[in-house]
N, C-alpha and C. Protein backbone atom coordinates (compact mmCIF):
# COMPACT_ATOMS: atom_id res chain seq x y z
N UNK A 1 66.61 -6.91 9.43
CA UNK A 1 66.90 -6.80 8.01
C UNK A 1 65.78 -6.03 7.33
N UNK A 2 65.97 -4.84 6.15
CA UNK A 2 65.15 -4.30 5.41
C UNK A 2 64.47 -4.80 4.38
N UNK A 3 63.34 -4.92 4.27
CA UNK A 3 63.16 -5.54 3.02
C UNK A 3 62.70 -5.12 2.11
N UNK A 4 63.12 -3.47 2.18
CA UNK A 4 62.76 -2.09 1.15
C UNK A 4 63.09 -3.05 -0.08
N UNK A 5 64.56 -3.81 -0.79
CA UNK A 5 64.58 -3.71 -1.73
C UNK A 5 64.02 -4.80 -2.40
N UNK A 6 63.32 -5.31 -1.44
CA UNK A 6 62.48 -6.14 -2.26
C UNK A 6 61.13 -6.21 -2.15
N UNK A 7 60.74 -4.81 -2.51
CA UNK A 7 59.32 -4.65 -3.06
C UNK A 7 59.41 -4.03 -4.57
N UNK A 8 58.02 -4.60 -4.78
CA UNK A 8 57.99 -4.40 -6.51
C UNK A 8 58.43 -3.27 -6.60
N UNK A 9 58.15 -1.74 -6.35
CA UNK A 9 58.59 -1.07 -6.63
C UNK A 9 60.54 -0.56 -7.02
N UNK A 10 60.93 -1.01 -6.17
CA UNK A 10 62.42 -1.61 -6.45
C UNK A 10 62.93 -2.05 -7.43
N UNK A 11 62.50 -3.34 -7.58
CA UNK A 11 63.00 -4.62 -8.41
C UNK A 11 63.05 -3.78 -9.74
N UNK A 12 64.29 -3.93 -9.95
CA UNK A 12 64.29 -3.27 -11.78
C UNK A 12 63.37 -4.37 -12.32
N UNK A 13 63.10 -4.02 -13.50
CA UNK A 13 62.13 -4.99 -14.36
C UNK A 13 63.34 -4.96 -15.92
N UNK A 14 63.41 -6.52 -16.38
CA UNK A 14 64.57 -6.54 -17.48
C UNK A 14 63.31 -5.75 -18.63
N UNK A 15 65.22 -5.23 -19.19
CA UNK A 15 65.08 -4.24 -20.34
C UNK A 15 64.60 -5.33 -21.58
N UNK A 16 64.08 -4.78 -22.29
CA UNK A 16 63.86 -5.29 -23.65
C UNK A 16 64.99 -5.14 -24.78
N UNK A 17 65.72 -6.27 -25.70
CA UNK A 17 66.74 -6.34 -26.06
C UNK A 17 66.92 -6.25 -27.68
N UNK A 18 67.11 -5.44 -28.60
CA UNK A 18 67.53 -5.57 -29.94
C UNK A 18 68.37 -6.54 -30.21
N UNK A 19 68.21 -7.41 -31.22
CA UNK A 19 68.89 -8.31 -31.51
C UNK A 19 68.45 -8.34 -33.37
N UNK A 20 70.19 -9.03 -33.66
CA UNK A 20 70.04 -9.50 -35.35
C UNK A 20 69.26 -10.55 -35.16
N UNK A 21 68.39 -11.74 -35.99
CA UNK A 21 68.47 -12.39 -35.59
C UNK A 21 68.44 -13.15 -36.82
N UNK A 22 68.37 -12.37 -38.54
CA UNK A 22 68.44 -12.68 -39.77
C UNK A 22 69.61 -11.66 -40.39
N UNK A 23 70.26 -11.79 -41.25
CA UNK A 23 70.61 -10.90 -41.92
C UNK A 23 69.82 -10.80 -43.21
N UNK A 24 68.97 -11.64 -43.21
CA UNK A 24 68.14 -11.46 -44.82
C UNK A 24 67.33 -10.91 -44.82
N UNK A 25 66.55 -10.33 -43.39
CA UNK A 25 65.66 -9.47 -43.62
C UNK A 25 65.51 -8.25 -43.69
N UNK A 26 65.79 -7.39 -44.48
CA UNK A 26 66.53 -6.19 -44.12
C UNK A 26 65.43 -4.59 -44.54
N UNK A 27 65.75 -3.80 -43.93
CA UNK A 27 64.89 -2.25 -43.94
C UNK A 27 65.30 -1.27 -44.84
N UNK A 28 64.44 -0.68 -45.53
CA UNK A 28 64.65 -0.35 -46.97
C UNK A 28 66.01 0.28 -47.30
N UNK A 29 66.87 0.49 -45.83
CA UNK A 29 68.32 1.05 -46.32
C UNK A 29 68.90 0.45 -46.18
N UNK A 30 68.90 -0.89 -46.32
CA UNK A 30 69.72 -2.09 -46.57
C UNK A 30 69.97 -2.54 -45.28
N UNK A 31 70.00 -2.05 -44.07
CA UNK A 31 70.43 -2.70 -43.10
C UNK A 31 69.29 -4.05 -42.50
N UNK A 32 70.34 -4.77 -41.82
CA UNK A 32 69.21 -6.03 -41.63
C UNK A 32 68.76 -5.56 -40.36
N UNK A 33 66.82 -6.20 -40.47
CA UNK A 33 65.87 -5.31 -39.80
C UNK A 33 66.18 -5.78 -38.52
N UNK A 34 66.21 -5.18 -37.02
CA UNK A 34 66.45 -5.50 -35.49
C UNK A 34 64.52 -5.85 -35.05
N UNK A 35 65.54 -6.76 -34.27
CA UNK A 35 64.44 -8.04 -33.39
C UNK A 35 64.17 -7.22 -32.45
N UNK A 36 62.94 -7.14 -31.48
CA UNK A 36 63.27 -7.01 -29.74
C UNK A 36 62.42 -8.20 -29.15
N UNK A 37 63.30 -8.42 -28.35
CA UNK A 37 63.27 -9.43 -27.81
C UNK A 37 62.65 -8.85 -25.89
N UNK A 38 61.77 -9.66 -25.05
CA UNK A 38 61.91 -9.46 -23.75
C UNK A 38 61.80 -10.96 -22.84
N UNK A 39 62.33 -10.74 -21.79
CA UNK A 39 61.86 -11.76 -20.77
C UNK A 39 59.92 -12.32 -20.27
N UNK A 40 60.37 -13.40 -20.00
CA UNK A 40 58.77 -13.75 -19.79
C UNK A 40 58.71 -13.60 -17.72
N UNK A 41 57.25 -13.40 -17.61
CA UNK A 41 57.48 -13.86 -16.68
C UNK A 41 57.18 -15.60 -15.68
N UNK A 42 57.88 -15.77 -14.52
CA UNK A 42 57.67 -17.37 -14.04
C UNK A 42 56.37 -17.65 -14.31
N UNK A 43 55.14 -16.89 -14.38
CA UNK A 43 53.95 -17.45 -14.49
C UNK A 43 53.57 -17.99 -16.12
N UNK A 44 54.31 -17.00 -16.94
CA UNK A 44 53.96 -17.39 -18.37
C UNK A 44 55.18 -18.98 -18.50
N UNK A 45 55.95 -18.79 -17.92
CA UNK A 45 56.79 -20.09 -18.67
C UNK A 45 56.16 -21.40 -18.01
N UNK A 46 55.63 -21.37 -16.73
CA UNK A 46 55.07 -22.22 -15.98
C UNK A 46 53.52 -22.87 -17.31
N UNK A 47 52.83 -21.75 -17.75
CA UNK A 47 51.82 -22.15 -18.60
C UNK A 47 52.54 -23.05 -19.95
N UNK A 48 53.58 -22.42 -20.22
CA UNK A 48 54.62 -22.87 -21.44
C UNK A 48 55.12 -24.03 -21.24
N UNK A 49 55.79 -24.36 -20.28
CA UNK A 49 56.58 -26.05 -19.71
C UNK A 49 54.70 -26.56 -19.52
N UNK A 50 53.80 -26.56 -18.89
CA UNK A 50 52.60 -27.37 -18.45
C UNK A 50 52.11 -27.75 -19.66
N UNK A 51 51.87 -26.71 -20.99
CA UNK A 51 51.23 -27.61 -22.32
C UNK A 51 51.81 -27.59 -23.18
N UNK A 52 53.17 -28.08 -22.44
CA UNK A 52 54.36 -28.68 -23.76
C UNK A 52 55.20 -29.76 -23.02
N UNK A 53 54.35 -30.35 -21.68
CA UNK A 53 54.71 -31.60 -21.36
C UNK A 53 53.59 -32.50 -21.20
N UNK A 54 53.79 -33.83 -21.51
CA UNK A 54 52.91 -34.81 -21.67
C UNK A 54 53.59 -36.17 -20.56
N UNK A 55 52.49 -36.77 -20.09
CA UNK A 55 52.37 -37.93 -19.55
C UNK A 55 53.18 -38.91 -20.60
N UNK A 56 54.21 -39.96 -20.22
CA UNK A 56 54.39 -40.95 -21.24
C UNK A 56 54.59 -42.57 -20.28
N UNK A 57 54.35 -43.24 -20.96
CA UNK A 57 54.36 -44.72 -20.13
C UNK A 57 55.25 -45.02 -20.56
N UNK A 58 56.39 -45.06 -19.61
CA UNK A 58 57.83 -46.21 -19.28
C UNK A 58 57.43 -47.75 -19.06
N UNK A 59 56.72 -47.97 -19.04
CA UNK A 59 56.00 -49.65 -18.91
C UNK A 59 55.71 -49.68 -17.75
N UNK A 60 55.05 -50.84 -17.31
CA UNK A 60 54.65 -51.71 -16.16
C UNK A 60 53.66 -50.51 -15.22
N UNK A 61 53.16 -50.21 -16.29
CA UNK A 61 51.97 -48.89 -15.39
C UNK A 61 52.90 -47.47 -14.79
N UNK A 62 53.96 -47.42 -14.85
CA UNK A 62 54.81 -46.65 -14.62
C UNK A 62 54.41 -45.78 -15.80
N UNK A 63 53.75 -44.04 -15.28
CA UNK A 63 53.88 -42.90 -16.32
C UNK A 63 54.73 -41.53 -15.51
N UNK A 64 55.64 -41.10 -16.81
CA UNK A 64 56.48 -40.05 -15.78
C UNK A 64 56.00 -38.52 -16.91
N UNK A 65 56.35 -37.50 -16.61
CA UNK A 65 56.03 -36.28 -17.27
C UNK A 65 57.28 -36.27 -17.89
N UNK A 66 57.10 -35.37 -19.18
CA UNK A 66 58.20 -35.83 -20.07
C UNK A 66 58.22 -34.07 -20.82
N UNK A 67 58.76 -33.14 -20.69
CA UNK A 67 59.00 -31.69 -21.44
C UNK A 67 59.41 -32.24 -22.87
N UNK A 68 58.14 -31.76 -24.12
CA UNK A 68 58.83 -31.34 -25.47
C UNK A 68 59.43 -30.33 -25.51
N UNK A 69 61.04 -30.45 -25.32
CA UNK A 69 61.76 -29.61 -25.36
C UNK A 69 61.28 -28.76 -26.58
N UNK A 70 61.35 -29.03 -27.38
CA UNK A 70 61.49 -28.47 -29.13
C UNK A 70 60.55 -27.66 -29.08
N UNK A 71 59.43 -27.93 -28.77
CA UNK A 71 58.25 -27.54 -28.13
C UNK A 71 57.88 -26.29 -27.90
N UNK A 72 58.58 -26.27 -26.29
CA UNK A 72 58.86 -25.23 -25.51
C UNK A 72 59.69 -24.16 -25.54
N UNK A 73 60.56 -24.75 -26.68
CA UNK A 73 61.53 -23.43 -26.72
C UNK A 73 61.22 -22.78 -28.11
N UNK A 74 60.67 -23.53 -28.74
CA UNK A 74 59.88 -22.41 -29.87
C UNK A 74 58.31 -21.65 -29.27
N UNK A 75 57.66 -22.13 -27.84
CA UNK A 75 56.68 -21.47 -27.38
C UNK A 75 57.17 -20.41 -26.72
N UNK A 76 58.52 -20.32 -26.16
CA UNK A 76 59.39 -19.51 -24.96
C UNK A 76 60.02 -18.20 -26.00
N UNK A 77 60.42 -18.65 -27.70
CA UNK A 77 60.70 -17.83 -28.19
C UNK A 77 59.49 -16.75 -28.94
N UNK A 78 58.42 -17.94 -29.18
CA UNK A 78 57.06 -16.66 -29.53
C UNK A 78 56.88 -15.96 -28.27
N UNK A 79 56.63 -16.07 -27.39
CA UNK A 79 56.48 -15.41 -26.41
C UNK A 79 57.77 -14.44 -26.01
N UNK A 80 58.70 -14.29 -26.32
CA UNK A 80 59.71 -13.53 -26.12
C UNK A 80 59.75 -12.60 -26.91
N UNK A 81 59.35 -13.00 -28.05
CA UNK A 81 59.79 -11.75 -29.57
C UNK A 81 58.66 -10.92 -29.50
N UNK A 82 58.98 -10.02 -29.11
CA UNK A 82 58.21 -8.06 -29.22
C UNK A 82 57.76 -7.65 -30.76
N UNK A 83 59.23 -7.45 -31.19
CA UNK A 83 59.21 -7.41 -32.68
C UNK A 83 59.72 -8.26 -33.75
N UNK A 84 59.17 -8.53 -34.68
CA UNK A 84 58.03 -8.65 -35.40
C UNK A 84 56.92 -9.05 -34.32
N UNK A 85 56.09 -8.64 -34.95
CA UNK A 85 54.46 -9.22 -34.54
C UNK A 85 54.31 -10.68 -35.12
N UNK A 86 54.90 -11.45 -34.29
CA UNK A 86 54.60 -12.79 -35.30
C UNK A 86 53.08 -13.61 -35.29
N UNK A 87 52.51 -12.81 -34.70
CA UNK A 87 50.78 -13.00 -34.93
C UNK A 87 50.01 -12.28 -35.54
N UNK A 88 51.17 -11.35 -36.40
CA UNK A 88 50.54 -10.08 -37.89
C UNK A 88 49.80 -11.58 -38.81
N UNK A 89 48.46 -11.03 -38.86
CA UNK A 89 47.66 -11.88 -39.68
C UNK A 89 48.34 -11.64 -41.35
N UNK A 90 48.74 -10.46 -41.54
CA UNK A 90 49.11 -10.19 -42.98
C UNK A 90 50.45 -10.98 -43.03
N UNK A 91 51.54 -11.09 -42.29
CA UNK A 91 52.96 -11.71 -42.38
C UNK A 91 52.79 -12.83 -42.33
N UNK A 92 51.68 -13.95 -42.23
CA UNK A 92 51.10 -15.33 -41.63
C UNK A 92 50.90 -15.33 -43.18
N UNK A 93 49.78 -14.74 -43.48
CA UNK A 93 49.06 -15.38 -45.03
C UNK A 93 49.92 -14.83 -46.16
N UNK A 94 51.07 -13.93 -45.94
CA UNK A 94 51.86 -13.91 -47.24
C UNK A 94 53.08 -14.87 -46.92
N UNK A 95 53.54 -15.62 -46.11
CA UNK A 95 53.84 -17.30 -46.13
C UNK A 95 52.94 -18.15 -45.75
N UNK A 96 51.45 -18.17 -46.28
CA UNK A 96 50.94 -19.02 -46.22
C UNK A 96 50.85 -20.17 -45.14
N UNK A 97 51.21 -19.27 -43.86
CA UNK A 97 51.18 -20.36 -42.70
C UNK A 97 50.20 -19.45 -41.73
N UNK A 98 49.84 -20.61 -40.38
CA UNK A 98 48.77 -19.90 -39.35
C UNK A 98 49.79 -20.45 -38.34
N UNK A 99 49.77 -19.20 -37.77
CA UNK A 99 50.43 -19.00 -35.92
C UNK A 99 51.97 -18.52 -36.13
N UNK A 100 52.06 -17.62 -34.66
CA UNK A 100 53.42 -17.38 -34.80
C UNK A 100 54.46 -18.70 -34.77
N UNK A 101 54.52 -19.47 -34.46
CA UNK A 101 55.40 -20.56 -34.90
C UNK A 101 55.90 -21.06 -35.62
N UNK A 102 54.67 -21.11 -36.73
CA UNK A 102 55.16 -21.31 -38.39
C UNK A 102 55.74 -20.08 -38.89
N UNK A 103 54.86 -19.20 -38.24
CA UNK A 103 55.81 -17.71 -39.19
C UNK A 103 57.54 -17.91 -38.80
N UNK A 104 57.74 -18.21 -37.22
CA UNK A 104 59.03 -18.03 -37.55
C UNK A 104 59.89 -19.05 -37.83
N UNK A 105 58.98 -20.47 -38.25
CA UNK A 105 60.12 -21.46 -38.85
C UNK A 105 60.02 -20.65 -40.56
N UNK A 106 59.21 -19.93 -41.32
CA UNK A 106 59.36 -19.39 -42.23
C UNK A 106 60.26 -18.32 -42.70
N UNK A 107 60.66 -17.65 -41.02
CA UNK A 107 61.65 -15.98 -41.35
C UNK A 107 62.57 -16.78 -41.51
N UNK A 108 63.33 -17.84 -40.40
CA UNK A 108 64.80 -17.54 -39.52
C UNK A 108 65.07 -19.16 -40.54
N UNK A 109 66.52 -19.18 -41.09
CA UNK A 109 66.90 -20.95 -41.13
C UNK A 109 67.19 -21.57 -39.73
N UNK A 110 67.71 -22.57 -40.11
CA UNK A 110 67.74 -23.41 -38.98
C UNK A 110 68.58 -22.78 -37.64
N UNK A 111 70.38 -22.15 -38.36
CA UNK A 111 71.17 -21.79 -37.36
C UNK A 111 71.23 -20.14 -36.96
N UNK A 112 69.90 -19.69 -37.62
CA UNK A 112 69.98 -18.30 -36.71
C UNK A 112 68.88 -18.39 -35.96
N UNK A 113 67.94 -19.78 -36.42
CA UNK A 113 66.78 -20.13 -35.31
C UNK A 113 67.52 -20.21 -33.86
N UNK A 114 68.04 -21.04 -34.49
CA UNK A 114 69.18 -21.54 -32.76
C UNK A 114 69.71 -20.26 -32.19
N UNK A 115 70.73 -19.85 -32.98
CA UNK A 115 70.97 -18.25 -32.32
C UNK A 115 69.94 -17.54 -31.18
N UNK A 116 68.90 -17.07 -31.89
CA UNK A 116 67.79 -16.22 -31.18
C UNK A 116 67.23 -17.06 -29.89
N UNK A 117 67.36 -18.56 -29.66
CA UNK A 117 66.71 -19.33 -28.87
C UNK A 117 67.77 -19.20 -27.40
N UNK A 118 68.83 -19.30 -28.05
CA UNK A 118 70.20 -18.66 -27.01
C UNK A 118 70.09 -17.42 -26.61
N UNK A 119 69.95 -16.15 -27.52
CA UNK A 119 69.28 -14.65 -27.13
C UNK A 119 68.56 -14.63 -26.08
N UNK A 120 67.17 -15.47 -26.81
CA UNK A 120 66.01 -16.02 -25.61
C UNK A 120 66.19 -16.62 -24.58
N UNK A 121 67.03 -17.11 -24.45
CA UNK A 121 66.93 -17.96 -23.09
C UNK A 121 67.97 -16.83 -22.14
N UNK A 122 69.20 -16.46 -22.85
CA UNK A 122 70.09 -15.32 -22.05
C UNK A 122 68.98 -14.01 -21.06
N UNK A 123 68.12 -13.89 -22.13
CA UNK A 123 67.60 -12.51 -21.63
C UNK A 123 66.40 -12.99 -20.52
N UNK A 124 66.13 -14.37 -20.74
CA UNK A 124 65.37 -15.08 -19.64
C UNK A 124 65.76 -15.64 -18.50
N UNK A 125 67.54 -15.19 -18.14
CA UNK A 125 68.19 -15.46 -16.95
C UNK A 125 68.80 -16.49 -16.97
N UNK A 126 68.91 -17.44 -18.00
CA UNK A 126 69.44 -18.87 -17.83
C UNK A 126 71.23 -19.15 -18.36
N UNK A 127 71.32 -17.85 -18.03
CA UNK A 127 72.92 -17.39 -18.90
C UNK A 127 74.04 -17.22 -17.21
N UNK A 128 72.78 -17.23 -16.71
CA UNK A 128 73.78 -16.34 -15.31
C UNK A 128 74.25 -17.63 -14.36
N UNK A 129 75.27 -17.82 -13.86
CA UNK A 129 76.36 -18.54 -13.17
C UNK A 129 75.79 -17.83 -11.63
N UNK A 130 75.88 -18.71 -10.61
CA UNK A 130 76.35 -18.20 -8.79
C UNK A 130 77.76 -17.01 -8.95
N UNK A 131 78.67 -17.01 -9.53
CA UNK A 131 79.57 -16.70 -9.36
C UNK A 131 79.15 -15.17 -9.95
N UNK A 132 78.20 -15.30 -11.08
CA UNK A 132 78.71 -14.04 -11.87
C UNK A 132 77.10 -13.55 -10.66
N UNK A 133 76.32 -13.81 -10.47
CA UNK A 133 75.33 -13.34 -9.72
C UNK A 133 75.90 -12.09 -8.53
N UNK A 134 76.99 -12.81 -7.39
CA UNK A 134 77.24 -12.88 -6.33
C UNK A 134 78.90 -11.40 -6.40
N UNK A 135 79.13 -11.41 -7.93
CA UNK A 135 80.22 -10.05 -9.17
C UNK A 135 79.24 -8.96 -8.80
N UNK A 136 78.33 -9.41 -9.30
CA UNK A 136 77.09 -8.29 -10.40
C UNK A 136 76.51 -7.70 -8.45
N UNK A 137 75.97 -8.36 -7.42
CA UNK A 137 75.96 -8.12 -6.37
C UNK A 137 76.91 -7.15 -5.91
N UNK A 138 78.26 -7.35 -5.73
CA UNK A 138 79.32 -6.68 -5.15
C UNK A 138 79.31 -5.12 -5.57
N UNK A 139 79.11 -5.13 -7.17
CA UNK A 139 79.09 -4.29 -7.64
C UNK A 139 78.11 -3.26 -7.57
């Protein structure tokens, strides 16, 4: 067996993705301004799940590891978003918040937060089925 196609050189590397992800924020010709969004890689999400899970005691000396989801998927989405710069020191102190996190509970409401977290996670592979893998293969 060859295993040409699996050296780095090969391996496509995922594209980086435009996305709406407000309609309220929009570019001086009225259109609402585009996101880009990219994939992380296993080593960054590995740092992302490790200090956004905590030890918790189930009783009787029993402690199990426990993922803040909520957590992690607002650390998985700063780390995903290209554009905006959500660590622009100027876009932080004109909403009066520090870190990209707060900036983007400040851009997005609640249900286009959710939206983009679905974006995020799609373009991070967690969208793909065996079935559609094994399509996309054939093809």
């Amino acid at each position: 067996m060859d295993m040409k196609s699996f050296l780095k050189q090969n391996v496509r590397k995922p594209e980086e993705e435009k996305v709406i992800a407000t309609k309220r924020v929009l570019k001086e010709n009225g259109e609402p301004e585009e996101w880009i969004i990219k994939a992380i890689t296993n080593t960054t999400d590995d740092r992302l799940r490790k200090n956004n899970t905590k030890t918790v005691n189930r009783g009787k000396g029993v402690y199990v590891p426990e993922l803040d989801t909520t957590a992690y998927l607002k650390d998985l989405v700063v780390n995903s978003v290209v554009y905006p710069d959500l660590e622009n020191k100027e876009a932080q102190d004109s909403w009066n918040v520090m870190g990209a996190g707060q900036l983007l509970d400040c851009l997005l409401l609640p249900g286009e937060y959710n939206a983009l977290v679905e974006k995020v996670q799609k373009i991070n592979g967690w969208d793909i089925s065996l079935p559609d893998l094994v399509d996309e293969a054939k093809n």
